[in-house]
Protein backbone atom coordinates (compact mmCIF):
# COMPACT_ATOMS: atom_id res chain seq x y z
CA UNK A 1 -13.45 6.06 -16.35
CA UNK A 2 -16.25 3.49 -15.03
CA UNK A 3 -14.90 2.23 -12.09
CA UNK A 4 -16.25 -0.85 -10.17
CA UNK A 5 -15.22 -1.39 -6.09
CA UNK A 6 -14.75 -5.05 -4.63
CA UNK A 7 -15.67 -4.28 -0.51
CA UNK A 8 -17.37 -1.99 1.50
CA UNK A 9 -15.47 -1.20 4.39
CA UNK A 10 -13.47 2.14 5.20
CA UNK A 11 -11.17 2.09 2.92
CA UNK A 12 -13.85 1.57 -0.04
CA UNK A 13 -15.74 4.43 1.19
CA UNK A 14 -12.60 6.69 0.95
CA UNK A 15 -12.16 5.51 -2.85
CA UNK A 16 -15.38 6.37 -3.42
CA UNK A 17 -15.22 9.88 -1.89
CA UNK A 18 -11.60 10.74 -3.93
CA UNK A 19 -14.07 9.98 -7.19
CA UNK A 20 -16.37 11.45 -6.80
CA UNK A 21 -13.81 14.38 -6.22
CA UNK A 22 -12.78 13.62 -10.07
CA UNK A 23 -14.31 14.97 -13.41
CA UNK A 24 -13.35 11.75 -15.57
CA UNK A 25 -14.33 9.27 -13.31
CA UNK A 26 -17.51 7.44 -11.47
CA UNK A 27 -17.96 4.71 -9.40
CA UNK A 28 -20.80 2.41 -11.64
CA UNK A 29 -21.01 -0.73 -9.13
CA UNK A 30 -19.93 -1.89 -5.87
CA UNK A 31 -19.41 -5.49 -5.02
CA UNK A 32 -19.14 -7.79 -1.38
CA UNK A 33 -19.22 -11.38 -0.56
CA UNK A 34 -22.08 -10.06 1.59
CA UNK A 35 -25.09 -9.08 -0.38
CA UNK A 36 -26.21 -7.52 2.13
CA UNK A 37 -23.41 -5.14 2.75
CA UNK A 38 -22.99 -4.99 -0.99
CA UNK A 39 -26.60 -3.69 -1.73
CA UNK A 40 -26.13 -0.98 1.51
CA UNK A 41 -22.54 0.14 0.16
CA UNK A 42 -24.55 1.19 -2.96
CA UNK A 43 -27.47 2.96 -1.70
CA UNK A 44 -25.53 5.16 0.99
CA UNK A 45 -22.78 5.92 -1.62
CA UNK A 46 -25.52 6.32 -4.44
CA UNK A 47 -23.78 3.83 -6.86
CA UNK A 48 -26.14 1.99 -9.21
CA UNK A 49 -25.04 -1.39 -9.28
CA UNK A 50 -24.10 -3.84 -6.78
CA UNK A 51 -22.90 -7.48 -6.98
CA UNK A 52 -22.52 -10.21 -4.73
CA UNK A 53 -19.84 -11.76 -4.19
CA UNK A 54 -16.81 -9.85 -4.78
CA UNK A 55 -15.87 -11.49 -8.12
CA UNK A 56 -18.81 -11.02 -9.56
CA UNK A 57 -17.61 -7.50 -11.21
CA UNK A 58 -16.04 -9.01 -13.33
CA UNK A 59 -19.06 -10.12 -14.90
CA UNK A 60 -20.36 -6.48 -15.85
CA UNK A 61 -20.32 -4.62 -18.73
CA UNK A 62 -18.80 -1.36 -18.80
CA UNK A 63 -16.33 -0.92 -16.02
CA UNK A 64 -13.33 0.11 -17.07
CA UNK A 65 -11.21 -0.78 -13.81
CA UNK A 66 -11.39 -2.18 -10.63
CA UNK A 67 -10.44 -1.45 -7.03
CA UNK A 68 -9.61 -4.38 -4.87
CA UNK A 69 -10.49 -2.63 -0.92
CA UNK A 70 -11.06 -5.91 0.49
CA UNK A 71 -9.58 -7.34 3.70
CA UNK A 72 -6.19 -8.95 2.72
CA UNK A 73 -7.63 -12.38 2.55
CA UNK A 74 -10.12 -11.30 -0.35
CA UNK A 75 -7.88 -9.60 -2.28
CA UNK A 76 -6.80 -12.82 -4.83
CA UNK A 77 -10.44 -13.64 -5.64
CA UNK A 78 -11.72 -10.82 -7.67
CA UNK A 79 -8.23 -9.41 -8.94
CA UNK A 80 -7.85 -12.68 -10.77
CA UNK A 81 -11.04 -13.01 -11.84
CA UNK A 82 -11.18 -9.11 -13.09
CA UNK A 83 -7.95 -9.33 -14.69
CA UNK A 84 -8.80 -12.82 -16.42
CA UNK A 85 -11.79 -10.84 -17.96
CA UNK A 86 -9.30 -8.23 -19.53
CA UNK A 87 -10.25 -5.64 -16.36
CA UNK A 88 -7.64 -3.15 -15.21
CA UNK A 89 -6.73 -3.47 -11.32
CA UNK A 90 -5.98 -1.16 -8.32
CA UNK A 91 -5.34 -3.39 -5.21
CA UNK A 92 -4.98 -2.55 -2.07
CA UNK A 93 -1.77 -2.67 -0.64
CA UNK A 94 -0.13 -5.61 0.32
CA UNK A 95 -1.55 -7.26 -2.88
CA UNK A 96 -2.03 -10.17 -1.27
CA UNK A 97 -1.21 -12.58 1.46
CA UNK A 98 1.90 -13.83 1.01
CA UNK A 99 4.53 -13.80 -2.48
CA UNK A 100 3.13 -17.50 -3.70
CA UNK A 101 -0.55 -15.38 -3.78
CA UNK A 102 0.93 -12.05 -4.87
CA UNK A 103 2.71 -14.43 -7.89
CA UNK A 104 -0.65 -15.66 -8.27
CA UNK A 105 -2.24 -12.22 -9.44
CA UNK A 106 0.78 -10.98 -11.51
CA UNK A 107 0.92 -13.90 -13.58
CA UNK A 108 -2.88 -13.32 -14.46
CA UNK A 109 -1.88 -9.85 -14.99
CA UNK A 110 0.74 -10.84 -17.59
CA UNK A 111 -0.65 -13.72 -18.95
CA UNK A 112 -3.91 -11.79 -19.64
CA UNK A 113 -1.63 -8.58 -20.74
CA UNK A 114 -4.20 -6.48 -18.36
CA UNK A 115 -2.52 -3.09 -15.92
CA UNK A 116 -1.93 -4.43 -12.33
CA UNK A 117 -1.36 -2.16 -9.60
CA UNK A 118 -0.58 -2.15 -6.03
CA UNK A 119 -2.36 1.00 -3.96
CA UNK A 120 0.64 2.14 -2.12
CA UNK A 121 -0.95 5.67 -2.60
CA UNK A 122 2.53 7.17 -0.79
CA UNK A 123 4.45 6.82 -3.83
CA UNK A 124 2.42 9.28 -5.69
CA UNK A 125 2.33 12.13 -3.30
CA UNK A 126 4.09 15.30 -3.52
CA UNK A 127 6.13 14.79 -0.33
CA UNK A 128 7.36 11.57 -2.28
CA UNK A 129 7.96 13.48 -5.46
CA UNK A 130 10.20 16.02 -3.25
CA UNK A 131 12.50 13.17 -1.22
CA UNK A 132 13.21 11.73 -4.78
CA UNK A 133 14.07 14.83 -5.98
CA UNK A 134 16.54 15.74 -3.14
CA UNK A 135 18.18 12.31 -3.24
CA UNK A 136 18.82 12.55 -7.02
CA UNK A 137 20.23 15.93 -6.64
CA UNK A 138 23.15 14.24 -4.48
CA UNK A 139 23.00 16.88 -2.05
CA UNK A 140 22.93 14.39 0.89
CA UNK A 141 25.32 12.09 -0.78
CA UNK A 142 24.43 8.58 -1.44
CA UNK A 143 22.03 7.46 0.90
CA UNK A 144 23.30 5.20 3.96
CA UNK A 145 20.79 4.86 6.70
CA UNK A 146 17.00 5.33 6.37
CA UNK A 147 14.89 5.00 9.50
CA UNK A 148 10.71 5.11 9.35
CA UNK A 149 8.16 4.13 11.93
CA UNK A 150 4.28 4.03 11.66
CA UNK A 151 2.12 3.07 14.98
CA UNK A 152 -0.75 3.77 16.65
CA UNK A 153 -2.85 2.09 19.60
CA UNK A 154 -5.65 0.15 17.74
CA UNK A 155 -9.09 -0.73 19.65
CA UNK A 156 -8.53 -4.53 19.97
CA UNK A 157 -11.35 -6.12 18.36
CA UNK A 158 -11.19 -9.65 18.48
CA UNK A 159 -12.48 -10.23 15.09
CA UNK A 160 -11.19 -7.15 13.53
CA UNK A 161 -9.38 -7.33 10.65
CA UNK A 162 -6.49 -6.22 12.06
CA UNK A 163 -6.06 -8.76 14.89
CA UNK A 164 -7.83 -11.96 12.74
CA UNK A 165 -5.10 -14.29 11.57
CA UNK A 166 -7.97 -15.16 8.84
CA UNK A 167 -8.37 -12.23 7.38
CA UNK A 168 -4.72 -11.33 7.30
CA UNK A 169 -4.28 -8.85 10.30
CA UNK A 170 -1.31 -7.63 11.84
CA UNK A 171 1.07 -4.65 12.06
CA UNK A 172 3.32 -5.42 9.33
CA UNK A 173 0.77 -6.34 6.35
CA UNK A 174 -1.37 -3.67 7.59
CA UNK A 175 1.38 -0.57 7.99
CA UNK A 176 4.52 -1.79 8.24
CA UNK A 177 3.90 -2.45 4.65
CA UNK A 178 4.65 1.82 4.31
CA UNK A 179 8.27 1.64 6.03
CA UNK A 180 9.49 -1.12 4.28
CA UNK A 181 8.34 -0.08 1.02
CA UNK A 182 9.95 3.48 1.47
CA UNK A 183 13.36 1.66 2.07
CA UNK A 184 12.90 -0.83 -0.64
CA UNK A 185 11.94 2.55 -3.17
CA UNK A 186 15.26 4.05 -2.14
CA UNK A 187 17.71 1.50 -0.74
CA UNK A 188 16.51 -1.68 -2.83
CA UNK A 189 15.54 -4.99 -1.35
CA UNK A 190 17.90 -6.34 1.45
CA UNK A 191 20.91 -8.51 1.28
CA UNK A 192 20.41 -8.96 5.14
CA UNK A 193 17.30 -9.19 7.26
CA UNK A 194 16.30 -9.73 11.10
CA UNK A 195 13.24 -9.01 12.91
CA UNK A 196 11.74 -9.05 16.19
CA UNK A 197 8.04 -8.96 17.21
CA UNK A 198 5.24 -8.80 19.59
CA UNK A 199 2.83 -11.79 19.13
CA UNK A 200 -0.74 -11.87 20.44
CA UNK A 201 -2.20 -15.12 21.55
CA UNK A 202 -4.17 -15.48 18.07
CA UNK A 203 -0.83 -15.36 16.29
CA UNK A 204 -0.68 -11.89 14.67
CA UNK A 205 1.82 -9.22 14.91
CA UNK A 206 1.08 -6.22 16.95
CA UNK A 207 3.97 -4.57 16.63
CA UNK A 208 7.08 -5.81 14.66
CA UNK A 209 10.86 -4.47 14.38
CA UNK A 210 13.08 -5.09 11.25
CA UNK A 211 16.57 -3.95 10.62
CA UNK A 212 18.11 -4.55 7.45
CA UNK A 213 21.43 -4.34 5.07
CA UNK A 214 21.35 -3.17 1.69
CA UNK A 215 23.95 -2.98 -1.37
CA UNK A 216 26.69 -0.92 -0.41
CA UNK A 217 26.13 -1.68 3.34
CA UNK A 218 23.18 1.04 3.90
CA UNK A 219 21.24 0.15 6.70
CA UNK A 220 17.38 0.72 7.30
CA UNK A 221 15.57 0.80 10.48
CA UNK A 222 11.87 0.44 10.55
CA UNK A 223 8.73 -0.43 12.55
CA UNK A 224 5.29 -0.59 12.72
CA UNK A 225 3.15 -1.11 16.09
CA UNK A 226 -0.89 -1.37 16.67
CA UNK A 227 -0.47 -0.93 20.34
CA UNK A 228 1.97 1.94 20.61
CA UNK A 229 2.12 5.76 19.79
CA UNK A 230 5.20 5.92 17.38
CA UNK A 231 6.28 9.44 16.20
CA UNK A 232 5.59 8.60 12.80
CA UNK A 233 8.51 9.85 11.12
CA UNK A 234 11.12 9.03 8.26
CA UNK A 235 14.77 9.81 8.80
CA UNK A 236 16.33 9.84 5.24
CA UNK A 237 20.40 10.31 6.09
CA UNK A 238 23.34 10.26 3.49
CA UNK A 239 27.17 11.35 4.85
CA UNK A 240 26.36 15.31 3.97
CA UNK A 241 22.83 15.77 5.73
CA UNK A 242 19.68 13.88 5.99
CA UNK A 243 15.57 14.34 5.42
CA UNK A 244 13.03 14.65 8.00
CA UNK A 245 10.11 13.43 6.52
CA UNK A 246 7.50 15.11 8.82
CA UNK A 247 4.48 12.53 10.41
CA UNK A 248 2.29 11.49 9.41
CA UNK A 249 5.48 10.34 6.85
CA UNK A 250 3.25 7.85 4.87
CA UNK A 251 1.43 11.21 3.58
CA UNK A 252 3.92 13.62 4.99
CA UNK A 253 2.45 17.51 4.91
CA UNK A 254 6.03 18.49 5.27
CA UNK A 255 9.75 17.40 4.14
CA UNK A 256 12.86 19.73 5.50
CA UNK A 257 16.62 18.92 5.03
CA UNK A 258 19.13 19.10 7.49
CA UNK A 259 22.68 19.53 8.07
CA UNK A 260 25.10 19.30 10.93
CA UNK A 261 22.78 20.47 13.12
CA UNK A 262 21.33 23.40 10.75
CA UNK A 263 18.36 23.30 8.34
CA UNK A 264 18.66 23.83 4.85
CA UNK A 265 15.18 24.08 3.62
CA UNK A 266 11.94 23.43 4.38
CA UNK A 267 8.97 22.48 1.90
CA UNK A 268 5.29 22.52 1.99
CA UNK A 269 3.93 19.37 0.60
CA UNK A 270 0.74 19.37 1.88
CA UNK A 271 -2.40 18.83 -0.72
CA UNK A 272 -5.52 19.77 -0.92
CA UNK A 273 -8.87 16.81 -1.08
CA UNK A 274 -7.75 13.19 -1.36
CA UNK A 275 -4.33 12.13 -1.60
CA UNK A 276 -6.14 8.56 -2.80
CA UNK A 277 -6.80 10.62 -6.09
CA UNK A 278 -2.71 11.15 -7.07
CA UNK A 279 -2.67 7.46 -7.29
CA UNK A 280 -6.14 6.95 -9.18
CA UNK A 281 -4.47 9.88 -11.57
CA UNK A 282 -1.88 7.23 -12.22
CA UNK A 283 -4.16 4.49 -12.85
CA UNK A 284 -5.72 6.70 -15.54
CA UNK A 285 -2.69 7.27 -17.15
CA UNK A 286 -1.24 4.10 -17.71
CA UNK A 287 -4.60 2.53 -18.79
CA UNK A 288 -4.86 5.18 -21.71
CA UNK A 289 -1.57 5.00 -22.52
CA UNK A 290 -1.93 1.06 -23.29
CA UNK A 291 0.73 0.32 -19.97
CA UNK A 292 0.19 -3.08 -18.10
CA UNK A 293 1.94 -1.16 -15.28
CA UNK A 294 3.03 1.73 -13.58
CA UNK A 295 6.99 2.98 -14.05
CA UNK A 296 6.22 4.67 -10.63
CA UNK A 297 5.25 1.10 -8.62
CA UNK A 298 6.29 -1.51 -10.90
CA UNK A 299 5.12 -5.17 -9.97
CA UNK A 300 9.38 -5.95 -9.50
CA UNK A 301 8.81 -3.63 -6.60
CA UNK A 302 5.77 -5.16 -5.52
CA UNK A 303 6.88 -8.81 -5.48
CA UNK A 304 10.18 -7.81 -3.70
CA UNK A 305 8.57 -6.28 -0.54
CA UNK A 306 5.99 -9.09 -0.63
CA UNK A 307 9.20 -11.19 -0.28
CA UNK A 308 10.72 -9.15 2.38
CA UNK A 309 7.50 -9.17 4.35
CA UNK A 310 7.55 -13.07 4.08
CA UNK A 311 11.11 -13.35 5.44
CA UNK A 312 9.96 -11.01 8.19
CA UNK A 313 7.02 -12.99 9.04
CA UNK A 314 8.58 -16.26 8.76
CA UNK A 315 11.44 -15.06 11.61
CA UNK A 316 8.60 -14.16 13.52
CA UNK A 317 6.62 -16.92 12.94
CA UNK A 318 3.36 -15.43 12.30
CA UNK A 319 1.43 -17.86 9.70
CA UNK A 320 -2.25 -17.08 7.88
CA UNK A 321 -4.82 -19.64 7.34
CA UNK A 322 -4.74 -20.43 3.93
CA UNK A 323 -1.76 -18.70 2.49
């Protein structure tokens, strides 16, 4: 699998490391808005092609898919365009700004009858694997109150991308995405939202609160915070015992279960190399099975915590240029 890479930032340079981890699969071209970045990308990374801007791989022969690793305000450009061309996508989690831009990109998806996916890598990990299993077995009972955090204190560069309105920063696009979709995977979308956050004086999130209802009356509790050190953790809690999702929980090395104050089991799911590649295994999957999506992270799921996320932001009142 040829695959090409629209940005050059940190999370671009861990796609290309889980690659070229991979035996059927090699990053052929790199592409920025920023020729200049573009053109360095390449040569440090020793991929052959670059193209500037962004969009622009959509334009070359030969790649097979595309990773979107741009900041959250580039991500509609070049998955459109690469998926109006017939190119498979990867895109960075959230898929885009806001639902009216995420609607944007699955209706080229669909129209164009081209795989879409969003790169919530935590879906495809073996701790993941292991909470689904436990919660189908019924051994906690159904599940009625899921609590998650993610946080960490963030240097606060002005300009960054995650304190820039304009490029779509925050604490809830850029990790509170990860508690919210792990409730959505295993409560469903809300019937009942409110949310509380921290605003900085450029009108971004730094740290948000949201407690929700869900059918049957479960109840999540989640957070995400660029200014605090959270523990990190998922609580996963049904009337006959609950999961500790160990932290990091977004890529959890360990998941035990627990009941009435004793513990039941505990199990390793820690992994070796990337965890980027379970998700690019995925990818691979679907595209050579002829799928326009994955089973695993459908676009349903996708638009509905896009949706969510909107609701949050629009209690909170946190607005992007452009959206």
């Amino acid at each position: 699998m040829r695959w090409g890479v629209a940005g050059t930032g940190v999370i671009a340079g861990a796609f290309v490391a889980t690659i070229a981890e991979m035996e059927d699969a090699v990053v052929a071209a790199v592409g920025s808005d920023d020729p200049g970045r573009a053109a360095a990308f390449a040569s440090s990374h020793g991929i052959p092609a670059w193209v500037a801007p962004h969009a622009a791989l959509a334009d070359l022969d030969g790649i097979d898919a595309v990773y979107v690793a741009a900041t959250n305000d580039r991500h509609l450009g070049p998955a459109v365009a690469c998926l109006d061309a017939g190119i498979p996508v990867l895109c960075e989690k959230p898929l885009a700004l806001s639902l009216q831009q995420t609607e944007l990109i699955v209706a080229a998806a669909r129209r164009t009858g081209t795989f879409l996916m969003e790169a919530w890598w935590t879906r495809f990990l073996p701790f993941y694997e292991e909470v689904e299993r436990i919660v189908a077995s019924g051994e906690l009972g159904p599940v009625r109150w899921l609590q998650a955090d993610l946080g960490f204190p963030a240097p606060p560069v002005p300009r960054g991308r995650l304190w820039a309105p304009e490029l779509g920063g925050g604490a809830l696009l850029d990790i509170g995405i990860y508690p919210l979709s792990l409730a959505h995977a295993l409560l469903g979308a809300p019937d009942e939202t409110r949310a509380v956050a921290e605003i900085t004086e450029v009108g971004v999130d730094a740290q948000v609160g949201v407690v929700s209802r869900h059918e049957g009356g479960a109840v999540s509790v989640l957070s995400a915070s660029l200014t605090a050190d959270t523990g990190m953790e998922a609580t996963i809690a049904g009337p006959s015992g609950r999961i500790r999702v160990h932290a990091p929980f977004h890529h959890s090395p360990l998941v035990a279960v627990h009941r009435a104050g004793a513990t039941l089991a505990v199990r390793d799911s820690s992994y070796e190399g990337s965890g980027y590649r379970f998700e690019v295994e995925e990818v691979h999957r679907c595209i050579e099975a002829g799928r326009t999506e994955s089973s695993r992270r459908p676009l349903a799921d996708t638009l509905a915590v896009m949706a969510w996320m909107d609701e949050v932001r629009r209690q909170v009142g946190v607005h992007y240029p452009g959206e």
